[in-house]
Protein backbone atom coordinates (compact mmCIF):
# COMPACT_ATOMS: atom_id res chain seq x y z
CA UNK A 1 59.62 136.12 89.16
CA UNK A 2 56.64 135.09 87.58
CA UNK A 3 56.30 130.91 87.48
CA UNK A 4 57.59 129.35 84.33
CA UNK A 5 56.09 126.63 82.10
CA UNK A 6 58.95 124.90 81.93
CA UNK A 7 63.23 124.75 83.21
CA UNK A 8 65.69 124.00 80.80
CA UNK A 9 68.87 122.72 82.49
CA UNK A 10 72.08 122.07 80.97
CA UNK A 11 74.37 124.24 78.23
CA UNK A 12 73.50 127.78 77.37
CA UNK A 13 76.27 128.88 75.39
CA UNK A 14 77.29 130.11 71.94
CA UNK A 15 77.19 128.29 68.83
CA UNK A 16 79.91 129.07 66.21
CA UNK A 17 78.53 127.05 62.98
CA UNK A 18 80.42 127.26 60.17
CA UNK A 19 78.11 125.64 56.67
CA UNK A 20 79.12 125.00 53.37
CA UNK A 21 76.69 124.35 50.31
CA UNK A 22 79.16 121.63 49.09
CA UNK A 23 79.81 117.92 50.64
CA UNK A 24 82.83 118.21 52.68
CA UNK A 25 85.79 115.74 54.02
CA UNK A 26 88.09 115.83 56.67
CA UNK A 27 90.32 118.25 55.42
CA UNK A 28 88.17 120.34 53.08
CA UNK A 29 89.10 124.13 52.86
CA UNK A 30 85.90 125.57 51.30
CA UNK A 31 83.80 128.87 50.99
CA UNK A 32 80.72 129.09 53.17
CA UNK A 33 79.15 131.00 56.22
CA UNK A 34 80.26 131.52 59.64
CA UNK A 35 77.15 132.46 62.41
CA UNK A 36 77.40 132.82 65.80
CA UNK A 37 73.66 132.30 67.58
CA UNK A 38 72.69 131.18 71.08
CA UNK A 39 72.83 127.70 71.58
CA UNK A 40 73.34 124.88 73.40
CA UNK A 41 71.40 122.29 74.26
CA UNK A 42 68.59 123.42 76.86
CA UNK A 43 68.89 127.00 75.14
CA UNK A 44 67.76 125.11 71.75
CA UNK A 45 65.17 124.16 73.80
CA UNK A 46 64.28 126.96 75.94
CA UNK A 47 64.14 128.80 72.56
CA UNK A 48 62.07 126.65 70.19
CA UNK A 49 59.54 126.37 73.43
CA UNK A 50 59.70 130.85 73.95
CA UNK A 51 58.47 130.46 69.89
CA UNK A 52 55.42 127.86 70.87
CA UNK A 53 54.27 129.94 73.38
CA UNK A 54 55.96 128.81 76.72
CA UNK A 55 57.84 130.43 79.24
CA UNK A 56 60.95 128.26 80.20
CA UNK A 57 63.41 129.21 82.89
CA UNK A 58 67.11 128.73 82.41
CA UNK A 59 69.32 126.38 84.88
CA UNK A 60 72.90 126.92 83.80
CA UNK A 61 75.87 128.09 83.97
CA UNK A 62 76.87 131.68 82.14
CA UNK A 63 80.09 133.90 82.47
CA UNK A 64 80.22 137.25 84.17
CA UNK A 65 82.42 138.16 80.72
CA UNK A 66 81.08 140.08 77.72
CA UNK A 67 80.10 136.65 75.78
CA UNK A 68 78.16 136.15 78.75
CA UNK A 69 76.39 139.56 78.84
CA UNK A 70 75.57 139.51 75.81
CA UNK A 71 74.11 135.83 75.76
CA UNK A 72 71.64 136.94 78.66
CA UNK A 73 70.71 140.04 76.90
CA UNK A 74 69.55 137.62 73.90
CA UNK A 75 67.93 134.67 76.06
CA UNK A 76 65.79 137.71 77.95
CA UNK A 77 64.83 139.61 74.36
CA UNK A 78 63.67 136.13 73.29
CA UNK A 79 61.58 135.63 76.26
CA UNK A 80 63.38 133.53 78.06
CA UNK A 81 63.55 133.14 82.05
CA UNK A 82 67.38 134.09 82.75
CA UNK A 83 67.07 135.04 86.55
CA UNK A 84 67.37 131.49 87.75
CA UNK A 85 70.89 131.26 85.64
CA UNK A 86 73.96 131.01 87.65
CA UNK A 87 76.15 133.37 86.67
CA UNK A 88 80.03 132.65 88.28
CA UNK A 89 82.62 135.44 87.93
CA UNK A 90 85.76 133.39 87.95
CA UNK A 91 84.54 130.89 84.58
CA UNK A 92 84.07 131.99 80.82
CA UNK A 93 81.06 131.76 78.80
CA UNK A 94 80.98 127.87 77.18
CA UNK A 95 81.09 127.62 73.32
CA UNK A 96 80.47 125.13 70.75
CA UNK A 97 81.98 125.00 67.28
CA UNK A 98 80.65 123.24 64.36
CA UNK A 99 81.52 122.22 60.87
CA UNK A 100 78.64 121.24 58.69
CA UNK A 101 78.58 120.80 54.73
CA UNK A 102 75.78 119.55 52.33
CA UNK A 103 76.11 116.07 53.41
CA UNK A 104 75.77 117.34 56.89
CA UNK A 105 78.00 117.30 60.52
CA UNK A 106 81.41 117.24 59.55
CA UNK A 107 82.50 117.70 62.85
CA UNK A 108 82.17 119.46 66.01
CA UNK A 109 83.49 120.29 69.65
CA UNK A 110 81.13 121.82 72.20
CA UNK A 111 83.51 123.38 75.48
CA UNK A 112 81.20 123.07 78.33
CA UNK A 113 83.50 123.34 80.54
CA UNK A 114 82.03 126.14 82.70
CA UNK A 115 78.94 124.23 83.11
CA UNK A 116 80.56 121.03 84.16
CA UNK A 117 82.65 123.04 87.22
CA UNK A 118 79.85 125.26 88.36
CA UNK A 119 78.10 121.56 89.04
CA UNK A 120 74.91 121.77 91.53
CA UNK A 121 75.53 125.54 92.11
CA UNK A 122 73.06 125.34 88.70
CA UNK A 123 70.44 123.72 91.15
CA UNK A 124 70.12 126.38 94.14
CA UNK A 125 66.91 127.84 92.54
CA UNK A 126 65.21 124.69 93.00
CA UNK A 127 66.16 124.31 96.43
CA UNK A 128 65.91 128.08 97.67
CA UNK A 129 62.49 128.90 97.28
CA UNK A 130 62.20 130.57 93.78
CA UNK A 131 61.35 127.71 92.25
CA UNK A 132 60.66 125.25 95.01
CA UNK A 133 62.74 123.65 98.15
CA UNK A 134 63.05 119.99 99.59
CA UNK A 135 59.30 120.36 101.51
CA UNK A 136 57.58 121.65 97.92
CA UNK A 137 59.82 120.42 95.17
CA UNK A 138 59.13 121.64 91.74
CA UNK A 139 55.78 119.42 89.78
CA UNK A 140 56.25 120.75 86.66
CA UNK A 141 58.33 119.57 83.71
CA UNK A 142 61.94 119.57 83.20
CA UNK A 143 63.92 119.28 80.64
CA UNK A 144 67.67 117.97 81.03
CA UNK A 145 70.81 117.61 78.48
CA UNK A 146 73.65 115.36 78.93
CA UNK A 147 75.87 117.73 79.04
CA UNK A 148 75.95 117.57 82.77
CA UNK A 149 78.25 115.72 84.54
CA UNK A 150 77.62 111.74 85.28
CA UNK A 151 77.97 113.06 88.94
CA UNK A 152 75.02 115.85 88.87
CA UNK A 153 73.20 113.34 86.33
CA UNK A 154 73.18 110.65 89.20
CA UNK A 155 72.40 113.54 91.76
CA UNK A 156 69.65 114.70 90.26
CA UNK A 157 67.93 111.21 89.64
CA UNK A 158 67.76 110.62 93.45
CA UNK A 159 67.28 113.75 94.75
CA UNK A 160 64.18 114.95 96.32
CA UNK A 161 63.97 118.50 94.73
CA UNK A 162 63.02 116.35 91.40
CA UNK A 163 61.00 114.04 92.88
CA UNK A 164 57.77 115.37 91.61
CA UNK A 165 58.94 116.46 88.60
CA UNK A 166 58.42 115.50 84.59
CA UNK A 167 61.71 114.74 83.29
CA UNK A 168 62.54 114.99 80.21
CA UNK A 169 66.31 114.12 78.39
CA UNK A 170 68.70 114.76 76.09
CA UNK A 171 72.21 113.62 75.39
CA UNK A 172 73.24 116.11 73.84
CA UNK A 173 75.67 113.72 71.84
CA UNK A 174 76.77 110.39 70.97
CA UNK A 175 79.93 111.29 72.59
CA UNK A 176 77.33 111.71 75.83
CA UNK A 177 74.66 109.39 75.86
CA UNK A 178 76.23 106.88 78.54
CA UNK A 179 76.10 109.83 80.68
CA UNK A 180 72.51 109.02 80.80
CA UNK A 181 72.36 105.86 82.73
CA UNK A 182 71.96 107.57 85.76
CA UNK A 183 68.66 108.39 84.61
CA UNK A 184 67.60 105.00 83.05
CA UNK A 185 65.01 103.52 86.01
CA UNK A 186 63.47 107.10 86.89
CA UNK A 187 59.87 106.98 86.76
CA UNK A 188 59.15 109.92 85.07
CA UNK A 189 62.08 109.88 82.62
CA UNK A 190 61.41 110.36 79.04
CA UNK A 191 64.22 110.21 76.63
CA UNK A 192 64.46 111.83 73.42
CA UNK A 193 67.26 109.61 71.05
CA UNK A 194 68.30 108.97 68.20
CA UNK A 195 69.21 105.49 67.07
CA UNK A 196 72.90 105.65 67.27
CA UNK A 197 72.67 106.85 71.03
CA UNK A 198 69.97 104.80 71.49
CA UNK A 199 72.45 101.95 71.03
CA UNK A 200 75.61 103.15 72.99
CA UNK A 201 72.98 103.66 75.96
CA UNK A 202 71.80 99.97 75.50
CA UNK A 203 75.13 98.53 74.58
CA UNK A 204 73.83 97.44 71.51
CA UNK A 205 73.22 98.12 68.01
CA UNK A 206 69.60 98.34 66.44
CA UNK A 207 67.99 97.81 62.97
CA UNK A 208 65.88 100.87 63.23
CA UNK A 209 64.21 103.19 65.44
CA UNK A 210 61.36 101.10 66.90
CA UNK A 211 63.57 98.70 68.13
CA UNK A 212 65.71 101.28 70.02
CA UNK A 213 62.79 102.51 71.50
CA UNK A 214 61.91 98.81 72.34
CA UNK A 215 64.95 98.38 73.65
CA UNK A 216 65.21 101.42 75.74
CA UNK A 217 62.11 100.08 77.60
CA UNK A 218 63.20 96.95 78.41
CA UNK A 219 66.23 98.42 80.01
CA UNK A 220 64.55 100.46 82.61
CA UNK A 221 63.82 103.89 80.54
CA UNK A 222 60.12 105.27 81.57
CA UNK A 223 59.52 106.46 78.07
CA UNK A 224 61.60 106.63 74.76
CA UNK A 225 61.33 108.67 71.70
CA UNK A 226 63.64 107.58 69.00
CA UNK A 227 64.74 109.38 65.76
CA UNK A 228 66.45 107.68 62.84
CA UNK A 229 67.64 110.90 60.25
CA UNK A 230 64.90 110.57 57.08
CA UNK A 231 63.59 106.97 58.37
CA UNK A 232 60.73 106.14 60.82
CA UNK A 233 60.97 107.28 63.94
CA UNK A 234 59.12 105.62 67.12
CA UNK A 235 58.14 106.11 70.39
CA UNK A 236 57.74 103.48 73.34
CA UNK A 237 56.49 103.43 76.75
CA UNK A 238 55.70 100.36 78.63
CA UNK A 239 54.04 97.92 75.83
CA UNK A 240 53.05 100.75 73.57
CA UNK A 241 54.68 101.27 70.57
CA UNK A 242 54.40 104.43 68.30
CA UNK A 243 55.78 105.08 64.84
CA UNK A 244 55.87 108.39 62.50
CA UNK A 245 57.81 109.35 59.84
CA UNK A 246 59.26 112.34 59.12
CA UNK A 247 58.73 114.60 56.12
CA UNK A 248 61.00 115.07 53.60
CA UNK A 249 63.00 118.30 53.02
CA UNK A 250 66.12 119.54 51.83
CA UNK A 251 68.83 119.88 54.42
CA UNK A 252 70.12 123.39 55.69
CA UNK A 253 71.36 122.69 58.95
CA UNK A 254 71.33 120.16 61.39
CA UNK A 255 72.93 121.17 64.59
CA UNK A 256 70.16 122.12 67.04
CA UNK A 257 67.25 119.73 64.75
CA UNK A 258 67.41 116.91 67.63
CA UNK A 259 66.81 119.83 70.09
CA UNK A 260 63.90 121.45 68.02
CA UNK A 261 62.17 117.60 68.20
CA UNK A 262 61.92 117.31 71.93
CA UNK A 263 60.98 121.01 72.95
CA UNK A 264 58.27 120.41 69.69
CA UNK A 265 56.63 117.32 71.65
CA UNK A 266 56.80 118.83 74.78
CA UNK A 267 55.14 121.66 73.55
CA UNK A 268 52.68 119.83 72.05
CA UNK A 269 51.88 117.81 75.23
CA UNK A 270 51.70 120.17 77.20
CA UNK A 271 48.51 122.05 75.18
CA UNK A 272 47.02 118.32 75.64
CA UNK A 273 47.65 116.80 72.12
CA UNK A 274 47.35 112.99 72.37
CA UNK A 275 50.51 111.16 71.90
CA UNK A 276 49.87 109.30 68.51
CA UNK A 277 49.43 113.60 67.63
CA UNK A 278 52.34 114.49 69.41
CA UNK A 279 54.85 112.66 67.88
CA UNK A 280 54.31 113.77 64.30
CA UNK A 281 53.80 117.17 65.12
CA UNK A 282 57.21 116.65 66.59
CA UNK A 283 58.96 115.74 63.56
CA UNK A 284 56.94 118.31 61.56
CA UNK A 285 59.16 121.12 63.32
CA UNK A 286 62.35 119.42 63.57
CA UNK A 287 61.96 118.97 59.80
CA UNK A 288 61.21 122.76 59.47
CA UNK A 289 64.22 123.24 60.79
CA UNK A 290 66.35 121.37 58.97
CA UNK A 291 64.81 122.71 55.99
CA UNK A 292 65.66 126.39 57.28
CA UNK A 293 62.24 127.11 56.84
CA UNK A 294 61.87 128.86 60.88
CA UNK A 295 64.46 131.13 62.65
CA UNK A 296 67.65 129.75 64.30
């Protein structure tokens, strides 16, 4: 297996989006389009990095069932290290189902159930040679989504097989982002936000995004990035604060745009951009996205 640039770990599933051109209410019964793409989380990730050039390896949890098959047969055309995915015979491939209309996420429910009962099983490459062991953890970077459990969340922040590793985080949801505390106080942690889980993660509500990020610091996160929609979005670490805003398009979608953002800076960090570069660049794809202008 040849060394990746990067492991996504967390939800590689399929996404089952339903969009309508038209604002929508609970209740609405309108015409539209129904997809069904790869998704989840760390594959939004894995994917948007495979597109800017780096090779990221898959930690997760995928059905031995058709859905499965067919989701590995798509994550390996798109480039994407799948040999490192844990792939149980007794669970089903996880899902996620979404609702979006012109005023955006209506609503949505994301079964990641699979993932959540194969627990550290999603681990053993890191601790069986391929990708490193206790004696010669992994030193590269990492990217992590909430939807793990609390239980492998607090796992992985004190154990040694990530203990020379670049963390990056996700929530995955606002339904999720407490699920992060385990990670607040890691040394290497940087989490990507928006303001609304900013704020359930600090207990707290904030005026805008450079006062999540603020706050985020000053309770024990390494390194924030926060995202506020169409406002200014900021990034802290230690004293330092950052602040971008994000161009302005027309919304197409917006399930997956959070996703696009971090893999975008990570990218762009790891070709050496400089942070104040980073972090627009960053929203530059996420908006992009939103604007349908680049592939699911």
């Amino acid at each position: 297996m040849t060394s990746p640039d990067i492991l996504c770990i967390g939800s590689v599933l399929w996404d089952i989006i339903g969009r309508a051109p038209v604002a929508m209410r609970a209740g609405s019964d309108v015409p539209g389009r129904i997809t069904r793409v790869p998704g989840g989380v760390a594959m939004n990730i894995a994917m948007t990095l495979a597109r800017l050039g780096l090779r990221p390896a898959l930690l997760s949890a995928v059905g031995r069932d058709a859905a499965g098959d067919a989701l590995v047969a798509e994550a390996d055309r798109l480039g994407l290290e799948t040999a490192t995915l844990h792939r149980p015979a007794d669970l089903p491939t996880d899902s996620y189902m979404a609702i979006e209309g012109a005023n955006g996420l209506i609503a949505a429910i994301a079964d990641a159930q699979s993932l959540e009962k194969a627990g550290d099983s999603i681990l053993t490459p890191l601790a069986d040679g391929r990708l490193g062991s206790t004696a010669a953890p992994w030193a590269g970077l990492v990217a992590i989504d909430g939807n793990l459990t609390r239980d492998l969340l607090a796992r992985i922040a004190q154990s040694p097989l990530f203990g020379a590793a670049d963390l990056r985080v996700a929530p995955a949801s606002p339904g999720k982002a407490d699920r992060l505390l385990a990670l607040v106080g890691h040394p290497t942690a940087t989490f990507y936000v928006n303001r609304e889980e900013a704020g359930l993660i600090c207990d707290t509500v904030f005026a805008d995004a450079a006062a999540a990020a603020h706050g985020l610091v000053a309770c024990g996160v390494h390194r924030a990035l926060v995202t506020d929609g169409a406002d200014m979005a900021a990034e802290a670490c230690g004293d330092t604060l950052r602040r971008a805003c994000p161009p302005a398009v027309p919304v197409a979608r917006v399930t997956g745009a959070g996703d696009t953002f971090m893999a975008a800076h990570i990218a762009a960090e790891a070709r050496g951009a400089r942070p104040d570069a980073a972090l627009p660049r960053a929203l530059a794809a996420a908006a992009a996205y939103i604007s349908g202008d680049h592939p699911q």
